[in-house]
C-alpha atoms as a PDB file:
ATOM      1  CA  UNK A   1     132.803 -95.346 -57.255  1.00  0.00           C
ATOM      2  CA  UNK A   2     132.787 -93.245 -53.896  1.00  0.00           C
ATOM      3  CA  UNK A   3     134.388 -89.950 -54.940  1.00  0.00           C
ATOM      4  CA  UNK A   4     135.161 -87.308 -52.136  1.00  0.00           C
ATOM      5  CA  UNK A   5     135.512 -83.557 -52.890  1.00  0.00           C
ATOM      6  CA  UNK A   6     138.106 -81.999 -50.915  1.00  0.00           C
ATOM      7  CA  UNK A   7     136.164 -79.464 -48.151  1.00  0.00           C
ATOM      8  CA  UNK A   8     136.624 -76.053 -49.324  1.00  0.00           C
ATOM      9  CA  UNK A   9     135.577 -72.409 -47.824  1.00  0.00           C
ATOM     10  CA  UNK A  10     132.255 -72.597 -50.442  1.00  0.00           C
ATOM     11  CA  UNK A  11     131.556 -76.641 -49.476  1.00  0.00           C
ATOM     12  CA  UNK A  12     131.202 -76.005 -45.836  1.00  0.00           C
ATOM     13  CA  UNK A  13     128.999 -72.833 -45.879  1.00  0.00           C
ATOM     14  CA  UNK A  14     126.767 -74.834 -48.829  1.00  0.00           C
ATOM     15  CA  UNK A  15     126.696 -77.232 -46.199  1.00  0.00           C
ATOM     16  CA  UNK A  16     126.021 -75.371 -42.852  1.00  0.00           C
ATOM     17  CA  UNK A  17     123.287 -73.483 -44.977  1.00  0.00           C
ATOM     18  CA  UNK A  18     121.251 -76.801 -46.129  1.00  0.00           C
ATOM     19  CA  UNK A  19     121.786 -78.290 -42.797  1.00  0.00           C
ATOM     20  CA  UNK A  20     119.703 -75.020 -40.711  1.00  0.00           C
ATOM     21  CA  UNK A  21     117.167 -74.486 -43.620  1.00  0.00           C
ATOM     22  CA  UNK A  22     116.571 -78.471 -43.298  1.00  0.00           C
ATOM     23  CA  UNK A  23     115.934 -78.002 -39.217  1.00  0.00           C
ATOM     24  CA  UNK A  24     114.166 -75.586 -39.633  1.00  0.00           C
ATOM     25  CA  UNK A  25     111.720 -76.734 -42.100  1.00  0.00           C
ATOM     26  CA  UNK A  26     111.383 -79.762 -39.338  1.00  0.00           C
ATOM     27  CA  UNK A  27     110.106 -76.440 -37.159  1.00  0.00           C
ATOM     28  CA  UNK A  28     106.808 -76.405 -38.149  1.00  0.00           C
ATOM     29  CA  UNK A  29     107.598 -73.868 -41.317  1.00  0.00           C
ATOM     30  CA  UNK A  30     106.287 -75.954 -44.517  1.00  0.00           C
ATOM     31  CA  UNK A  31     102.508 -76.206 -45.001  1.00  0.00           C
ATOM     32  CA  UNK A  32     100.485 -78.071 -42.886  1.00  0.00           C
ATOM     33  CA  UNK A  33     103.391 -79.213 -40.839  1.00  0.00           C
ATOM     34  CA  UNK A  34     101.917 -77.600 -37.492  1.00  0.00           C
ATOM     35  CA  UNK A  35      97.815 -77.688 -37.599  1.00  0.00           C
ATOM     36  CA  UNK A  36      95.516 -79.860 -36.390  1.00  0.00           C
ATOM     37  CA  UNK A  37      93.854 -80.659 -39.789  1.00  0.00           C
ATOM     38  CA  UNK A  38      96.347 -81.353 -42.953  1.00  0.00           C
ATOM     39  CA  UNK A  39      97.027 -78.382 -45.082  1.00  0.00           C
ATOM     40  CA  UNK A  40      96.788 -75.655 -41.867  1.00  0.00           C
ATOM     41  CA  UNK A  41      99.741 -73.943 -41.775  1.00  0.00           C
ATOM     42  CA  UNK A  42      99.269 -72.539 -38.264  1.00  0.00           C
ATOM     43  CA  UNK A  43      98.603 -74.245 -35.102  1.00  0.00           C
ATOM     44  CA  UNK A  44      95.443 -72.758 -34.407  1.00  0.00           C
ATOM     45  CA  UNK A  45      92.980 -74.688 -32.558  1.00  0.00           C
ATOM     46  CA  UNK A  46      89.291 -74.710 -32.587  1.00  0.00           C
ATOM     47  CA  UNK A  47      87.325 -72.025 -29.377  1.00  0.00           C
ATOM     48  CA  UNK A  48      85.789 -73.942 -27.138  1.00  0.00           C
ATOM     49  CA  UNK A  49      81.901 -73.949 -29.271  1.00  0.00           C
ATOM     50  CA  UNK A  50      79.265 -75.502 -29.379  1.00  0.00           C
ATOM     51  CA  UNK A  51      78.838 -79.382 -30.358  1.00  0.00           C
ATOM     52  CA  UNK A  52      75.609 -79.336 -31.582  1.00  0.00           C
ATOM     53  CA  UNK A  53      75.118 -80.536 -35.262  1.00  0.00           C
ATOM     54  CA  UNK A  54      73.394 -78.252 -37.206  1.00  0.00           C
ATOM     55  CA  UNK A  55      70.657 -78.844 -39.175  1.00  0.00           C
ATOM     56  CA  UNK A  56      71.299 -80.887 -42.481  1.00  0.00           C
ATOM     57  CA  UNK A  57      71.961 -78.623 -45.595  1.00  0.00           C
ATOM     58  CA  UNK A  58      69.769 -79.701 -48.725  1.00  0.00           C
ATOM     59  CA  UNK A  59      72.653 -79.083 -51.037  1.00  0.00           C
ATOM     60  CA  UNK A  60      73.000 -80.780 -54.067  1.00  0.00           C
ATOM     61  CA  UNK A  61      76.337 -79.354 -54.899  1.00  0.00           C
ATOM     62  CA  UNK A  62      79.774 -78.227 -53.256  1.00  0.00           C
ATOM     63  CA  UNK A  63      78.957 -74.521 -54.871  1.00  0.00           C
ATOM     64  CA  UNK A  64      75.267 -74.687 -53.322  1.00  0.00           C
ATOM     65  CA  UNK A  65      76.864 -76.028 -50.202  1.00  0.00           C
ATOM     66  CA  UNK A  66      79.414 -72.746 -50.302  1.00  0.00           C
ATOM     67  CA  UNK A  67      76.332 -70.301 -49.350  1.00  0.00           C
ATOM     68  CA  UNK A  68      74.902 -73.111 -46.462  1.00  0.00           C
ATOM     69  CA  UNK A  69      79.052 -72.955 -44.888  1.00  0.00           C
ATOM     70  CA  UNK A  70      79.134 -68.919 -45.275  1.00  0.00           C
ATOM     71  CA  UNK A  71      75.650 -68.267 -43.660  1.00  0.00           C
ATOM     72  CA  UNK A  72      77.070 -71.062 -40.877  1.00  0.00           C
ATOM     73  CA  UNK A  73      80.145 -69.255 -40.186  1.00  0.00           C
ATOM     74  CA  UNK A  74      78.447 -65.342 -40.138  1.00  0.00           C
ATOM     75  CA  UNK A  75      75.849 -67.679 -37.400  1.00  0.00           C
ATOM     76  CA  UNK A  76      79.250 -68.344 -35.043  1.00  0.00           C
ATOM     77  CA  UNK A  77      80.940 -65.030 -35.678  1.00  0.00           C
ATOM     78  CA  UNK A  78      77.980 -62.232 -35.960  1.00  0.00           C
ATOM     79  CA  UNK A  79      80.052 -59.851 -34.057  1.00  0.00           C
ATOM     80  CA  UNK A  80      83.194 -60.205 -36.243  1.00  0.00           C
ATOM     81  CA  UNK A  81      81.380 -59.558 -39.213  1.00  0.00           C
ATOM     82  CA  UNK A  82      82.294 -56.532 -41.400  1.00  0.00           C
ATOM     83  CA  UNK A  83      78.473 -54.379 -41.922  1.00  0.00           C
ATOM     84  CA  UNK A  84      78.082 -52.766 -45.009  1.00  0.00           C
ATOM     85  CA  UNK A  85      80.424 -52.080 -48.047  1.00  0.00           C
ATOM     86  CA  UNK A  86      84.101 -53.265 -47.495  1.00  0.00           C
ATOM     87  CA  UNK A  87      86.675 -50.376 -47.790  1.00  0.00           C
ATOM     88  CA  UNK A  88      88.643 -50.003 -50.515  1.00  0.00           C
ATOM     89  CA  UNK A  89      92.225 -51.354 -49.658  1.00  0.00           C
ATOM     90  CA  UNK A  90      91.510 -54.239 -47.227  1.00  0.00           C
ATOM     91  CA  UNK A  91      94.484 -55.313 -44.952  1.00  0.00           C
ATOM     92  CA  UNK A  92      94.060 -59.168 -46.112  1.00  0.00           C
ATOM     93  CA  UNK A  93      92.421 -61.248 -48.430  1.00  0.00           C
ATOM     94  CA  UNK A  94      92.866 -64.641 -48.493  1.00  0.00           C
ATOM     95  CA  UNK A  95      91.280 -67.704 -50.812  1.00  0.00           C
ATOM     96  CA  UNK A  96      90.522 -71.148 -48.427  1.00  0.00           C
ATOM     97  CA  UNK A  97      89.269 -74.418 -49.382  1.00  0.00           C
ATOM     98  CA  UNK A  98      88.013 -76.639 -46.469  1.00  0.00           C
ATOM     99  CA  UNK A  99      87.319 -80.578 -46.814  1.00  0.00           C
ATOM    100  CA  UNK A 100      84.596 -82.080 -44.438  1.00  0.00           C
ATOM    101  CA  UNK A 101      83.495 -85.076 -43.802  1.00  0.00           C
ATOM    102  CA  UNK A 102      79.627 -85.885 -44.511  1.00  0.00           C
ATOM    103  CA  UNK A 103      78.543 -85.181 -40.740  1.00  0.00           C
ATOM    104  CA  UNK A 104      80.546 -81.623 -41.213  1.00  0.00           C
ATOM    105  CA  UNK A 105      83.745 -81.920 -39.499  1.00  0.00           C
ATOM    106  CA  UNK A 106      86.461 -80.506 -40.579  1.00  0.00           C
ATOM    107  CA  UNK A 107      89.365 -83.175 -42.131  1.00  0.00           C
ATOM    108  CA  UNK A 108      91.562 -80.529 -44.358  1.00  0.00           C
ATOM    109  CA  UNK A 109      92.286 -77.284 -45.281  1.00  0.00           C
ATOM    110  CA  UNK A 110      94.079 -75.992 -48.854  1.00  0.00           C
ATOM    111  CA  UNK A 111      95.049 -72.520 -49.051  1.00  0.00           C
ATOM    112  CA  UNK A 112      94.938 -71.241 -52.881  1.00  0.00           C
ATOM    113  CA  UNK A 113      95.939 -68.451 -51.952  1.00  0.00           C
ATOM    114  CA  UNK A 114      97.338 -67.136 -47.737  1.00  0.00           C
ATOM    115  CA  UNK A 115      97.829 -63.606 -47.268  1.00  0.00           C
ATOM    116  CA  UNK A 116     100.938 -64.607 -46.083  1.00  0.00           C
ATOM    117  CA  UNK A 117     101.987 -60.970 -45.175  1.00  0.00           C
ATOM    118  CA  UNK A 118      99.317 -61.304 -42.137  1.00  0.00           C
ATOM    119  CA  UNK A 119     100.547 -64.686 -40.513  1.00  0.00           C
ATOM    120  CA  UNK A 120      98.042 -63.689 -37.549  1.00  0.00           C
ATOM    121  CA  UNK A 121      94.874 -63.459 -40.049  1.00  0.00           C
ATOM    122  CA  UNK A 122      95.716 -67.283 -41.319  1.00  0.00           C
ATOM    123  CA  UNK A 123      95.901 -68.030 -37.769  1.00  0.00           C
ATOM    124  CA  UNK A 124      92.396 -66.182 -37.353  1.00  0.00           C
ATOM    125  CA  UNK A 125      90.455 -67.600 -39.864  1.00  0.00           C
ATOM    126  CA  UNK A 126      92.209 -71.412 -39.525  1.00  0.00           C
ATOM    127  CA  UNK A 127      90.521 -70.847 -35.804  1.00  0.00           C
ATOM    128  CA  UNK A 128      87.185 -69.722 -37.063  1.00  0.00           C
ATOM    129  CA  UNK A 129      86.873 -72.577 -39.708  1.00  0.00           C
ATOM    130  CA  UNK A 130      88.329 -74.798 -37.196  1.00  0.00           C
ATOM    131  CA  UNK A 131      85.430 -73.293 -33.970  1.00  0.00           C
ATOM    132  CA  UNK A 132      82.447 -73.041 -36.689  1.00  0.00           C
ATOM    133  CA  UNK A 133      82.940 -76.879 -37.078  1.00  0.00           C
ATOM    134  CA  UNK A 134      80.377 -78.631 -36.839  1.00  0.00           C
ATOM    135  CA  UNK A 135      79.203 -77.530 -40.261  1.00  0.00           C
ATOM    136  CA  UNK A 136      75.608 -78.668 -41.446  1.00  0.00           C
ATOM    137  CA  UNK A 137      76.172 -82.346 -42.999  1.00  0.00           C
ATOM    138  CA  UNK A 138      75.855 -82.333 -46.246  1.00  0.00           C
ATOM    139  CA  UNK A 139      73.238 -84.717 -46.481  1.00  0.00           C
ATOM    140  CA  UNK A 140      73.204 -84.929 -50.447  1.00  0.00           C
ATOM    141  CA  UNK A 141      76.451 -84.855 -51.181  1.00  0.00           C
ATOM    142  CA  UNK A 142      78.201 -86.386 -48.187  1.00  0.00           C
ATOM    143  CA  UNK A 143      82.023 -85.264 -47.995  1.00  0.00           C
ATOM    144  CA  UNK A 144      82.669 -82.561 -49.951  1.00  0.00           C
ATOM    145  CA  UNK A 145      85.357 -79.776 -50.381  1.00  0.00           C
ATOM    146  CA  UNK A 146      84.220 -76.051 -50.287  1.00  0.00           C
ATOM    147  CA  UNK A 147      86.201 -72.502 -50.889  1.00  0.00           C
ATOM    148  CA  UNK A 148      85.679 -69.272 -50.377  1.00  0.00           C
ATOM    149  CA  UNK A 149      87.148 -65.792 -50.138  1.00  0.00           C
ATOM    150  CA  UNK A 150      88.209 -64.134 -47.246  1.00  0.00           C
ATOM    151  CA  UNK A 151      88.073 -60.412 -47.272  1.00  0.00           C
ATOM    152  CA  UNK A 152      89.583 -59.009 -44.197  1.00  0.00           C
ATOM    153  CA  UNK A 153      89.543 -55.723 -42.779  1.00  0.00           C
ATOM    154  CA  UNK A 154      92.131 -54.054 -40.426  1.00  0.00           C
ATOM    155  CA  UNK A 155      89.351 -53.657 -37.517  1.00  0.00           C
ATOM    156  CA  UNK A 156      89.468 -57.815 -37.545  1.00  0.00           C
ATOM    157  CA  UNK A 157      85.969 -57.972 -38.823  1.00  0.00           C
ATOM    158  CA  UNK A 158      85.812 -59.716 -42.540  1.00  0.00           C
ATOM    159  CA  UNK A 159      83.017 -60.712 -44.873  1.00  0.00           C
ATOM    160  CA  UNK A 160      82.995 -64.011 -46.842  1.00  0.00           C
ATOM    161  CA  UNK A 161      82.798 -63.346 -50.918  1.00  0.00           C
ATOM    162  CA  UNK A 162      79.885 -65.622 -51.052  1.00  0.00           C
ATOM    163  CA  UNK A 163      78.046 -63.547 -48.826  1.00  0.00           C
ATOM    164  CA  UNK A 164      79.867 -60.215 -49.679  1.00  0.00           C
ATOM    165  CA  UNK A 165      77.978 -56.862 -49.803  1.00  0.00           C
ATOM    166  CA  UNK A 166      80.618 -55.250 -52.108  1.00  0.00           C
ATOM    167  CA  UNK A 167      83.686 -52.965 -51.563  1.00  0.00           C
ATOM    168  CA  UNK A 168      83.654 -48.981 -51.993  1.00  0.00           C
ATOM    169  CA  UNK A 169      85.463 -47.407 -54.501  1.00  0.00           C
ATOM    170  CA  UNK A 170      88.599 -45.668 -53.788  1.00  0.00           C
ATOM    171  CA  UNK A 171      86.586 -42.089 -54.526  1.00  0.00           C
ATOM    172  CA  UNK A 172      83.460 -43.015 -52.199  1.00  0.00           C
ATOM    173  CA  UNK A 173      83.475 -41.451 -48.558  1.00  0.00           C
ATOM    174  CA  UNK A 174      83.480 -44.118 -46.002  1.00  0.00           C
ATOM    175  CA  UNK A 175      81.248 -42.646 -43.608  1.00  0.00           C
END
Protein backbone atom coordinates (compact mmCIF):
# COMPACT_ATOMS: atom_id res chain seq x y z
CA UNK A 1 0.00 0.00 0.00
CA UNK A 2 1.82 3.36 -1.06
CA UNK A 3 -0.29 6.04 0.63
CA UNK A 4 0.53 9.80 -0.16
CA UNK A 5 -0.43 12.66 2.22
CA UNK A 6 -1.50 15.62 0.45
CA UNK A 7 1.52 18.52 1.01
CA UNK A 8 0.26 20.93 3.43
CA UNK A 9 1.75 24.39 4.98
CA UNK A 10 2.96 22.06 8.30
CA UNK A 11 4.34 18.96 5.79
CA UNK A 12 6.68 21.15 3.91
CA UNK A 13 8.26 23.16 6.80
CA UNK A 14 8.50 19.46 8.79
CA UNK A 15 10.22 18.71 5.77
CA UNK A 16 12.58 21.68 4.92
CA UNK A 17 13.47 21.47 8.76
CA UNK A 18 14.67 17.59 8.73
CA UNK A 19 16.25 18.10 5.44
CA UNK A 20 18.95 21.25 6.92
CA UNK A 21 19.30 19.60 10.43
CA UNK A 22 20.22 16.27 8.32
CA UNK A 23 23.06 18.45 6.21
CA UNK A 24 24.11 19.77 8.71
CA UNK A 25 24.76 16.96 10.96
CA UNK A 26 26.81 15.67 7.63
CA UNK A 27 28.90 19.13 8.67
CA UNK A 28 31.02 17.77 11.03
CA UNK A 29 28.39 18.58 14.12
CA UNK A 30 27.75 14.94 15.75
CA UNK A 31 30.56 13.46 17.86
CA UNK A 32 33.55 12.36 16.46
CA UNK A 33 32.43 13.20 13.00
CA UNK A 34 35.46 15.74 12.42
CA UNK A 35 38.75 14.49 14.54
CA UNK A 36 41.45 12.62 13.71
CA UNK A 37 40.90 9.87 16.37
CA UNK A 38 37.09 8.46 16.81
CA UNK A 39 35.12 10.10 19.51
CA UNK A 40 37.00 13.84 19.00
CA UNK A 41 34.54 16.13 18.38
CA UNK A 42 36.86 18.85 17.07
CA UNK A 43 39.33 18.77 14.38
CA UNK A 44 42.21 19.47 16.35
CA UNK A 45 45.40 18.07 15.31
CA UNK A 46 48.40 17.02 17.20
CA UNK A 47 51.68 20.25 17.56
CA UNK A 48 54.34 19.31 15.80
CA UNK A 49 56.28 17.21 19.19
CA UNK A 50 58.46 15.13 19.75
CA UNK A 51 58.49 11.32 18.48
CA UNK A 52 60.41 9.87 20.96
CA UNK A 53 58.77 6.97 22.98
CA UNK A 54 58.91 7.46 26.40
CA UNK A 55 60.05 5.27 28.77
CA UNK A 56 57.75 2.16 29.51
CA UNK A 57 55.27 2.73 32.48
CA UNK A 58 55.32 -0.28 35.07
CA UNK A 59 51.60 -0.08 35.47
CA UNK A 60 49.68 -2.85 36.36
CA UNK A 61 46.39 -1.14 36.00
CA UNK A 62 44.47 1.54 33.78
CA UNK A 63 43.97 3.62 37.31
CA UNK A 64 47.88 3.21 38.07
CA UNK A 65 48.46 4.03 34.46
CA UNK A 66 46.12 7.42 35.03
CA UNK A 67 49.03 9.06 37.32
CA UNK A 68 52.03 7.71 34.59
CA UNK A 69 49.55 9.75 31.52
CA UNK A 70 49.01 12.94 33.95
CA UNK A 71 52.74 13.30 35.02
CA UNK A 72 53.36 12.70 30.92
CA UNK A 73 51.14 15.39 29.89
CA UNK A 74 52.30 18.20 32.88
CA UNK A 75 56.14 16.85 31.10
CA UNK A 76 54.77 18.37 27.44
CA UNK A 77 52.82 21.29 28.83
CA UNK A 78 54.90 22.67 32.06
CA UNK A 79 54.16 26.13 31.06
CA UNK A 80 50.36 25.66 30.71
CA UNK A 81 50.09 24.27 33.95
CA UNK A 82 47.90 25.99 36.60
CA UNK A 83 50.58 26.48 40.08
CA UNK A 84 49.02 26.23 43.21
CA UNK A 85 45.32 25.99 44.40
CA UNK A 86 42.71 26.28 41.51
CA UNK A 87 40.26 29.25 41.99
CA UNK A 88 37.07 28.80 42.99
CA UNK A 89 34.72 29.07 39.86
CA UNK A 90 36.89 27.64 37.03
CA UNK A 91 35.84 28.66 33.41
CA UNK A 92 35.75 24.78 32.28
CA UNK A 93 35.88 21.48 33.50
CA UNK A 94 35.70 18.75 31.45
CA UNK A 95 35.84 14.65 32.10
CA UNK A 96 38.05 12.72 29.01
CA UNK A 97 38.72 9.19 28.48
CA UNK A 98 41.56 8.39 25.97
CA UNK A 99 42.17 4.76 24.39
CA UNK A 100 45.85 3.90 23.37
CA UNK A 101 47.30 1.40 21.86
CA UNK A 102 50.10 -0.68 23.86
CA UNK A 103 53.11 1.42 22.30
CA UNK A 104 50.98 4.71 23.56
CA UNK A 105 49.38 6.17 20.63
CA UNK A 106 46.46 7.57 20.74
CA UNK A 107 43.36 5.41 18.82
CA UNK A 108 40.13 7.15 20.63
CA UNK A 109 38.80 9.61 22.66
CA UNK A 110 35.20 9.46 24.82
CA UNK A 111 34.08 12.52 26.36
CA UNK A 112 31.89 11.72 29.66
CA UNK A 113 31.44 14.76 30.07
CA UNK A 114 32.64 18.27 27.29
CA UNK A 115 32.29 21.57 28.68
CA UNK A 116 30.50 22.16 25.76
CA UNK A 117 29.94 25.92 26.63
CA UNK A 118 33.89 26.36 25.79
CA UNK A 119 34.03 24.66 22.23
CA UNK A 120 37.72 26.23 22.09
CA UNK A 121 38.85 24.34 25.49
CA UNK A 122 37.67 20.78 23.79
CA UNK A 123 39.61 21.92 20.94
CA UNK A 124 42.59 22.69 23.47
CA UNK A 125 42.81 19.76 25.34
CA UNK A 126 41.82 17.24 22.12
CA UNK A 127 45.30 19.03 20.83
CA UNK A 128 47.22 18.44 23.98
CA UNK A 129 46.13 14.71 24.32
CA UNK A 130 46.53 14.47 20.69
CA UNK A 131 50.66 16.47 20.86
CA UNK A 132 51.51 14.55 24.32
CA UNK A 133 51.12 11.30 22.21
CA UNK A 134 53.46 9.25 22.39
CA UNK A 135 52.37 8.20 25.86
CA UNK A 136 54.69 5.69 27.85
CA UNK A 137 53.57 2.04 26.57
CA UNK A 138 51.95 0.40 28.88
CA UNK A 139 54.10 -2.42 29.06
CA UNK A 140 51.86 -4.51 31.58
CA UNK A 141 48.78 -3.90 30.45
CA UNK A 142 49.17 -3.26 26.74
CA UNK A 143 46.10 -1.17 25.28
CA UNK A 144 44.28 0.31 27.74
CA UNK A 145 41.67 3.17 28.19
CA UNK A 146 42.42 6.00 30.75
CA UNK A 147 40.24 9.21 32.10
CA UNK A 148 40.76 12.00 33.80
CA UNK A 149 39.48 15.42 34.81
CA UNK A 150 40.18 18.48 33.27
CA UNK A 151 40.04 21.53 35.41
CA UNK A 152 40.50 24.59 33.38
CA UNK A 153 41.14 28.00 34.27
CA UNK A 154 40.28 31.23 32.31
CA UNK A 155 44.20 32.19 32.02
CA UNK A 156 44.35 28.75 29.69
CA UNK A 157 46.47 27.04 32.23
CA UNK A 158 44.57 23.76 33.81
CA UNK A 159 45.57 21.04 36.23
CA UNK A 160 44.65 17.34 35.73
CA UNK A 161 42.43 15.88 38.89
CA UNK A 162 44.86 13.12 39.21
CA UNK A 163 47.52 15.41 39.81
CA UNK A 164 45.33 18.27 41.29
CA UNK A 165 46.59 20.49 44.18
CA UNK A 166 43.02 21.45 45.24
CA UNK A 167 40.69 24.46 44.58
CA UNK A 168 40.22 27.56 47.07
CA UNK A 169 37.20 28.17 48.68
CA UNK A 170 34.95 30.82 47.57
CA UNK A 171 35.94 32.89 51.05
CA UNK A 172 39.89 32.38 50.59
CA UNK A 173 41.87 35.43 49.04
CA UNK A 174 43.51 34.44 45.88
CA UNK A 175 46.62 36.20 46.24
Amino acid sequence: MNLKLPATPLRRAFAAALTMALGLAGCGSLPGSTGTVPGQLSDATAAPASSATPRPSNAATPREYKQDAARHIYARNGNRIYAGKLPPLLYAVGTLSVSLDANGRVTGMNWMRPPKHAPEVIAEIERTVLSAAPYPPASRIGKLTWTDTWLWDKSGHFQLDTLSEGQLSQFQDPR
